[in-house]
Protein backbone atom coordinates (compact mmCIF):
# COMPACT_ATOMS: atom_id res chain seq x y z
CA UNK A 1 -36.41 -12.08 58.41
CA UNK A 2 -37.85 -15.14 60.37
CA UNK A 3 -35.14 -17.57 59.49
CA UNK A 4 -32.83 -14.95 61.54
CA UNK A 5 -35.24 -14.90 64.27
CA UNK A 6 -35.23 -18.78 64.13
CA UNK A 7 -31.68 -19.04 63.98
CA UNK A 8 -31.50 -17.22 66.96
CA UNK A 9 -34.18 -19.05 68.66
CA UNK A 10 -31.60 -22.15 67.71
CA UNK A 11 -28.64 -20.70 69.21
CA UNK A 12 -30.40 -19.64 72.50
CA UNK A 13 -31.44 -22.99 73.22
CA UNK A 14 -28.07 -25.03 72.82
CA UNK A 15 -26.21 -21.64 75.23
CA UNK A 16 -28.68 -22.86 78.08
CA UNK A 17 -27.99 -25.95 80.20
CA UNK A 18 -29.97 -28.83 79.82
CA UNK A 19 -29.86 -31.94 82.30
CA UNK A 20 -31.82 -34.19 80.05
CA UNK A 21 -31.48 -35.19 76.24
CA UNK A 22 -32.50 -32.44 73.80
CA UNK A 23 -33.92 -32.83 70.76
CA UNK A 24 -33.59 -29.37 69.01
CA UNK A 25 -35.66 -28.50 65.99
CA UNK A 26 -35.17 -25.08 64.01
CA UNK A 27 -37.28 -25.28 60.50
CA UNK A 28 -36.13 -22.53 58.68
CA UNK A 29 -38.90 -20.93 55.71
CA UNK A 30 -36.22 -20.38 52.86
CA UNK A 31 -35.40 -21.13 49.68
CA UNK A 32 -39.22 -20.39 49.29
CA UNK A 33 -41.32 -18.21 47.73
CA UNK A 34 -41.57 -15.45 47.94
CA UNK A 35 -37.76 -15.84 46.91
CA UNK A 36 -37.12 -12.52 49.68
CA UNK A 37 -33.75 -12.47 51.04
CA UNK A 38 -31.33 -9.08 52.12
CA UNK A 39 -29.72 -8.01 49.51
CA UNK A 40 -26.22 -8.89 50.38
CA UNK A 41 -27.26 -12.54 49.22
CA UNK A 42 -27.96 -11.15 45.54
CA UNK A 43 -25.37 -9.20 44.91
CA UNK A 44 -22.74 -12.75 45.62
CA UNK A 45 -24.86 -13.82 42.13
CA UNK A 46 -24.36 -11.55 39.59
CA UNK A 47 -26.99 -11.44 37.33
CA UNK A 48 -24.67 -11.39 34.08
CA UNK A 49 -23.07 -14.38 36.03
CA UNK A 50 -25.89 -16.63 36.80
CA UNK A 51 -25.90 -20.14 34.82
CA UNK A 52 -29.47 -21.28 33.99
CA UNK A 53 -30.20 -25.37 34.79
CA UNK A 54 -29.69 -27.61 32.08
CA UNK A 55 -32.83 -28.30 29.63
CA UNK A 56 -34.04 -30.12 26.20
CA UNK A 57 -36.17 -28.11 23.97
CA UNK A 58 -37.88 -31.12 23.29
CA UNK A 59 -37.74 -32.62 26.97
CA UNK A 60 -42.21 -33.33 27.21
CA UNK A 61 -42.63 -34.46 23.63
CA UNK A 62 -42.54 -37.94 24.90
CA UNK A 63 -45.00 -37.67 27.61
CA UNK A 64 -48.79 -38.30 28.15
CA UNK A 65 -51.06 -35.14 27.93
CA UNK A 66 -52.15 -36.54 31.37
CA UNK A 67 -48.86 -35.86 32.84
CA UNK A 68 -47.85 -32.74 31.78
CA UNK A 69 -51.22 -31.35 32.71
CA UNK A 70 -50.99 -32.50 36.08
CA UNK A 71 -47.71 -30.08 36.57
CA UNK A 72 -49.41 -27.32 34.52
CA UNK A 73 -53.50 -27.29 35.20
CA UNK A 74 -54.69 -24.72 37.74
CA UNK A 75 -51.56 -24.14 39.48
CA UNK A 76 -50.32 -20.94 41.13
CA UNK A 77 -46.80 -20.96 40.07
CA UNK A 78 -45.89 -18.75 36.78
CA UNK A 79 -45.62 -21.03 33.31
CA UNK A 80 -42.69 -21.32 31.61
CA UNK A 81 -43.75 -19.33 28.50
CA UNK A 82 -44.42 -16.36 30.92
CA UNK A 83 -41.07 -16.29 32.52
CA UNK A 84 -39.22 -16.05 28.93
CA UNK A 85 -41.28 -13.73 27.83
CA UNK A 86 -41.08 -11.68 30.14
CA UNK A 87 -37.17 -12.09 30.81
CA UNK A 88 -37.60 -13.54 34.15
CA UNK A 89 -35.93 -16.52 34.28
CA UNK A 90 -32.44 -15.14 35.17
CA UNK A 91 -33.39 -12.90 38.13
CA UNK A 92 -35.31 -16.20 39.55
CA UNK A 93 -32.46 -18.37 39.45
CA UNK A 94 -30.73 -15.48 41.38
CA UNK A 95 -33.30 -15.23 44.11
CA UNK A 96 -33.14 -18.80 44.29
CA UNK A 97 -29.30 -18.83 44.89
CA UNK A 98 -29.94 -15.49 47.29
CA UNK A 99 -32.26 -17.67 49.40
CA UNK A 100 -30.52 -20.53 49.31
CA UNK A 101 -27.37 -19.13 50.51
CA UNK A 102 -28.96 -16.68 53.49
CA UNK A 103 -30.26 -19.93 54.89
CA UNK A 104 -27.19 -21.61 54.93
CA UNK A 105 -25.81 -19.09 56.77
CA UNK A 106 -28.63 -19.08 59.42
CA UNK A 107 -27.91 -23.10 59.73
CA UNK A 108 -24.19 -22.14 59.93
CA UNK A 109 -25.07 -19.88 63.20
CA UNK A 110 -26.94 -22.88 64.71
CA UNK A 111 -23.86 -25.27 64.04
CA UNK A 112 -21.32 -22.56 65.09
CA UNK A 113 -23.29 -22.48 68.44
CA UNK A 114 -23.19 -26.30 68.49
CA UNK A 115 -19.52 -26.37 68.22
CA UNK A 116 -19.46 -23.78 71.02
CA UNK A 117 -21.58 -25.73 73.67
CA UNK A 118 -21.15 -28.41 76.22
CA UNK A 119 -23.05 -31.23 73.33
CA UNK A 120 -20.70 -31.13 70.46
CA UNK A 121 -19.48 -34.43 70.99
CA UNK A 122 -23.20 -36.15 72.05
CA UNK A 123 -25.09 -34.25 69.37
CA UNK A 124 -26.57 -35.70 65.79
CA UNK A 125 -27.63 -33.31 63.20
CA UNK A 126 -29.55 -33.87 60.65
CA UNK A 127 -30.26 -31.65 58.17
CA UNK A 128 -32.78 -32.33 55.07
CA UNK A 129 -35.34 -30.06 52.91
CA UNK A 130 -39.52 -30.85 52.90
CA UNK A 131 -39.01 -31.11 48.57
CA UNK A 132 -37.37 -30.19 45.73
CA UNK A 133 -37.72 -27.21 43.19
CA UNK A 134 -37.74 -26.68 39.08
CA UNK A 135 -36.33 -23.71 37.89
CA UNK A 136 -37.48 -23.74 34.55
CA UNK A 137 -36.26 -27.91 33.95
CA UNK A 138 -39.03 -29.58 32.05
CA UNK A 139 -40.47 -26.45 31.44
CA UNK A 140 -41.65 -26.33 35.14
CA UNK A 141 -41.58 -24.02 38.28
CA UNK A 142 -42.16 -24.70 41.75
CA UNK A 143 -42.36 -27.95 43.21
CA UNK A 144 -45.39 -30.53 42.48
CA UNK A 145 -44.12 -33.24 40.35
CA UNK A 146 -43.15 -36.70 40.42
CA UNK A 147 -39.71 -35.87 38.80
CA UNK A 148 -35.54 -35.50 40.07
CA UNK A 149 -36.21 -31.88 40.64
CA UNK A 150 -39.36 -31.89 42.55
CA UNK A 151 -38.90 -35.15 44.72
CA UNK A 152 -35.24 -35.46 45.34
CA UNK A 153 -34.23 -33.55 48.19
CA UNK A 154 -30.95 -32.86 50.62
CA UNK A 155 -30.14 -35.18 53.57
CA UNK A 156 -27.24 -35.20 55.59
CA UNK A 157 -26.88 -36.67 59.07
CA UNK A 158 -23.55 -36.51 61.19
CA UNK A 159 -22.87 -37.26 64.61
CA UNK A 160 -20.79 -39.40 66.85
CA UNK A 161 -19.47 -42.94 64.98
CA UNK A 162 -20.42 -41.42 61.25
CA UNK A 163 -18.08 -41.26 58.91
CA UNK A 164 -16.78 -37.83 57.56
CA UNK A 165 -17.29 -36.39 54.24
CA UNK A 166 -19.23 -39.86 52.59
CA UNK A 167 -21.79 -39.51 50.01
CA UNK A 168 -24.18 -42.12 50.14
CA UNK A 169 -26.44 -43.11 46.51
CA UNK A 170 -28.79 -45.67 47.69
CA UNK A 171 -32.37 -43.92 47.55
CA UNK A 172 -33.70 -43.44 51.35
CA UNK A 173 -36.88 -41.37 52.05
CA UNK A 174 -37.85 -38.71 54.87
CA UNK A 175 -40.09 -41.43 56.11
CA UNK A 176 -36.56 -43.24 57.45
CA UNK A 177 -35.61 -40.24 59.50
CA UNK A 178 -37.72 -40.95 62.37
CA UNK A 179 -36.81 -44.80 62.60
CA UNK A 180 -32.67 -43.73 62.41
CA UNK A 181 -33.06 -41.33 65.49
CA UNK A 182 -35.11 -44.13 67.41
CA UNK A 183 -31.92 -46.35 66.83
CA UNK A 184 -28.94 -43.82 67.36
CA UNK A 185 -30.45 -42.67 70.26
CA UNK A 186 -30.51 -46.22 71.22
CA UNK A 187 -34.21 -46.39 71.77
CA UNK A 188 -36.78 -49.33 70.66
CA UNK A 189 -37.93 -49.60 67.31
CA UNK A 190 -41.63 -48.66 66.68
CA UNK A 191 -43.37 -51.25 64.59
CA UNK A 192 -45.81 -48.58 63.30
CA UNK A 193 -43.40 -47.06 61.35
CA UNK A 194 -42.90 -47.43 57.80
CA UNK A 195 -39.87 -46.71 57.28
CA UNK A 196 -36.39 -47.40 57.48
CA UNK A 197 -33.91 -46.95 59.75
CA UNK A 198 -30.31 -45.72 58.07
CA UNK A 199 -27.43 -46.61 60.23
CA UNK A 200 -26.48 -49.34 58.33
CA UNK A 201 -25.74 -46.92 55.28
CA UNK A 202 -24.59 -44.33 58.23
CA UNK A 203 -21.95 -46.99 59.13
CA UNK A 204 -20.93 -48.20 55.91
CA UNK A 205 -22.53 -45.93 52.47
CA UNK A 206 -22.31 -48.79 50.13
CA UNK A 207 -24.07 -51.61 52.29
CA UNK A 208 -26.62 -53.74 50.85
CA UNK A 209 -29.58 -51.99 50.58
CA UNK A 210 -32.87 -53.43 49.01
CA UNK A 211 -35.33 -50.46 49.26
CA UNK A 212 -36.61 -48.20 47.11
CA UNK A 213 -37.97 -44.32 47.47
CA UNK A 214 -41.85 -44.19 46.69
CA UNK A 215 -43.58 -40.41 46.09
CA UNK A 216 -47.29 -39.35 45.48
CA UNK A 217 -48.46 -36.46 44.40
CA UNK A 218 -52.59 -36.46 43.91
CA UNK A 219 -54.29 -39.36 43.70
CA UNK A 220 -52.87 -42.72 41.88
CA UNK A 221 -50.32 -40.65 40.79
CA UNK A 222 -46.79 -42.56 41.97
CA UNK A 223 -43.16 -42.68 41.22
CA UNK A 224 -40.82 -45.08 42.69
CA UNK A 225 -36.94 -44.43 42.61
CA UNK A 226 -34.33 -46.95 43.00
CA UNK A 227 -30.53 -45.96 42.76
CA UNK A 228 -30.16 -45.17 38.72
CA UNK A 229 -33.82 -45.64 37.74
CA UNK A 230 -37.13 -43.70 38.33
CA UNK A 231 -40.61 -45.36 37.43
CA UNK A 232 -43.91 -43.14 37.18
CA UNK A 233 -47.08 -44.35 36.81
CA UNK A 234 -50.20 -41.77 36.46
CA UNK A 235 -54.01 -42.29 37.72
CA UNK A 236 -54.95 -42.44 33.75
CA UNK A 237 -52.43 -45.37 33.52
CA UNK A 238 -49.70 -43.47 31.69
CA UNK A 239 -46.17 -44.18 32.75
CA UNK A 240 -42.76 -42.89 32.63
CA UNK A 241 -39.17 -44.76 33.00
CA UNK A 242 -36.05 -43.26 33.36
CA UNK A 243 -32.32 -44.06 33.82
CA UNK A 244 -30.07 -41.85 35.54
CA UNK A 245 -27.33 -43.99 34.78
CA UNK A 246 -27.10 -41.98 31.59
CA UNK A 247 -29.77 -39.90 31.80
CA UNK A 248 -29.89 -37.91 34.90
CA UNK A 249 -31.80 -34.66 33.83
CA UNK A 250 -34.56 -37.27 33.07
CA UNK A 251 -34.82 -36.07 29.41
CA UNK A 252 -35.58 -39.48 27.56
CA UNK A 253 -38.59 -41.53 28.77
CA UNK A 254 -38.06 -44.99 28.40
CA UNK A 255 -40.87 -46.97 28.97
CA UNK A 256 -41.72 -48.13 25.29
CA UNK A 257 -38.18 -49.19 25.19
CA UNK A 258 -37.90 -53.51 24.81
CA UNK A 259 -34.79 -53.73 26.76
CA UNK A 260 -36.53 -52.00 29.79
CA UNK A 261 -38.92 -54.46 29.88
CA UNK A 262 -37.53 -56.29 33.01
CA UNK A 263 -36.06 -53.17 35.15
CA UNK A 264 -39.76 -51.77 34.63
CA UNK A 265 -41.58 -54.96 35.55
């Protein structure tokens, strides 16, 4: 599997002495399709055991045609309608899990050689995925929306002077990582950049923080995410508005609702 060959690629690095900083990066191919993993990773998931994501029958009733074509037309991921009918959706959940957990344990052998070395205590990790992934929510699969599923995706960073074990809510984008290694490593700021550095949220999760995440996917199609609400706006001028507050599976679209108006604008 390449992710083993990567992994130890990873650890064969960080056993060798290096004189100088080291940035170390190991980009690992799973949970992708094709969902392949050994089969040790399927059999911890059960088939009979395997809980399918939440949904609402009735979840793209209150959409434009616009936007649920843009997740649907010409794409090379199966429909939804073929996966039920033909049984499917259980066994790709499961390859899912099976890919998701063989690559955590390929990260695990880069940390566990981490620990082991001479930069345990000097070291920052960060670890975050490229997107997200709908397993049958909103009637989708694969990535390639503007949605929670598709654009929200893990980030965790630890190191020397972060706090242990905090969860952080304010909505940061992969554009920031760049700018928060320039700044931990204690290096000058780049003014090209766009975006933002995070070690004020590093060094204190609930600081003040006034920015927003912004995605596009095809042209003037947009969503901008702040901490409990997601805006959409599509190239035909459709829109969506969502709040996660007490909505988080994004189920009811909100835009047409009055006492919106002012979050939206």
């Amino acid at each position: 599997m390449p992710d083993h060959k990567i992994a130890a690629w990873g650890v064969e690095q960080l056993q060798k002495k290096h004189d100088k900083p080291l940035f170390l990066a190991t980009g690992f191919y799973r949970p992708h399709v094709p969902q392949f993993a050994p089969q040790k990773w399927f059999d911890i998931f059960p088939i009979d055991e395997v809980q399918l994501p939440a949904t609402a029958k009735d979840d793209l009733d209150d959409l434009s045609p616009y936007a649920v074509n843009l997740t649907r037309l010409k794409h090379v991921s199966p429909t939804h309608e073929w996966v039920l009918e033909n049984e499917e959706w259980k066994p790709l959940v499961q390859s899912y899990l099976a890919c998701v957990s063989f690559v955590d344990a390929q990260a695990g052998k880069v940390l566990d050689a981490l620990e082991k070395s001479n930069y345990k205590d000097n070291t920052y990790i960060v670890l975050y995925s490229d997107h997200g992934f709908h397993l049958g929510e909103k009637d989708r699969w694969a990535k390639r929306s503007l949605w929670e599923d598709s654009t929200q995706v893990p980030m965790m960073i630890i190191g020397p002077g972060i706090a242990k074990g905090k969860v952080c809510t304010k909505p940061v984008e992969l554009l920031d990582i760049y700018p928060t290694l320039l700044e931990l490593a204690g290096l000058k700021a780049d003014p090209k950049l766009e975006g933002q550095s995070l070690v004020p949220l590093l060094k204190n999760h609930e600081a003040d923080w006034s920015h927003m995440a912004r995605t596009s996917f095809g042209p003037g199609n947009y969503t901008i995410r702040s901490e409990h609400h997601r805006y959409i706006h599509y190239h035909d001028g459709s829109e969506e508005f969502y709040d996660h507050s007490s909505d988080p599976h994004e189920w009811k679209n909100l835009i047409k609702n009055p006492e919106m108006a002012t979050l939206i604008a």
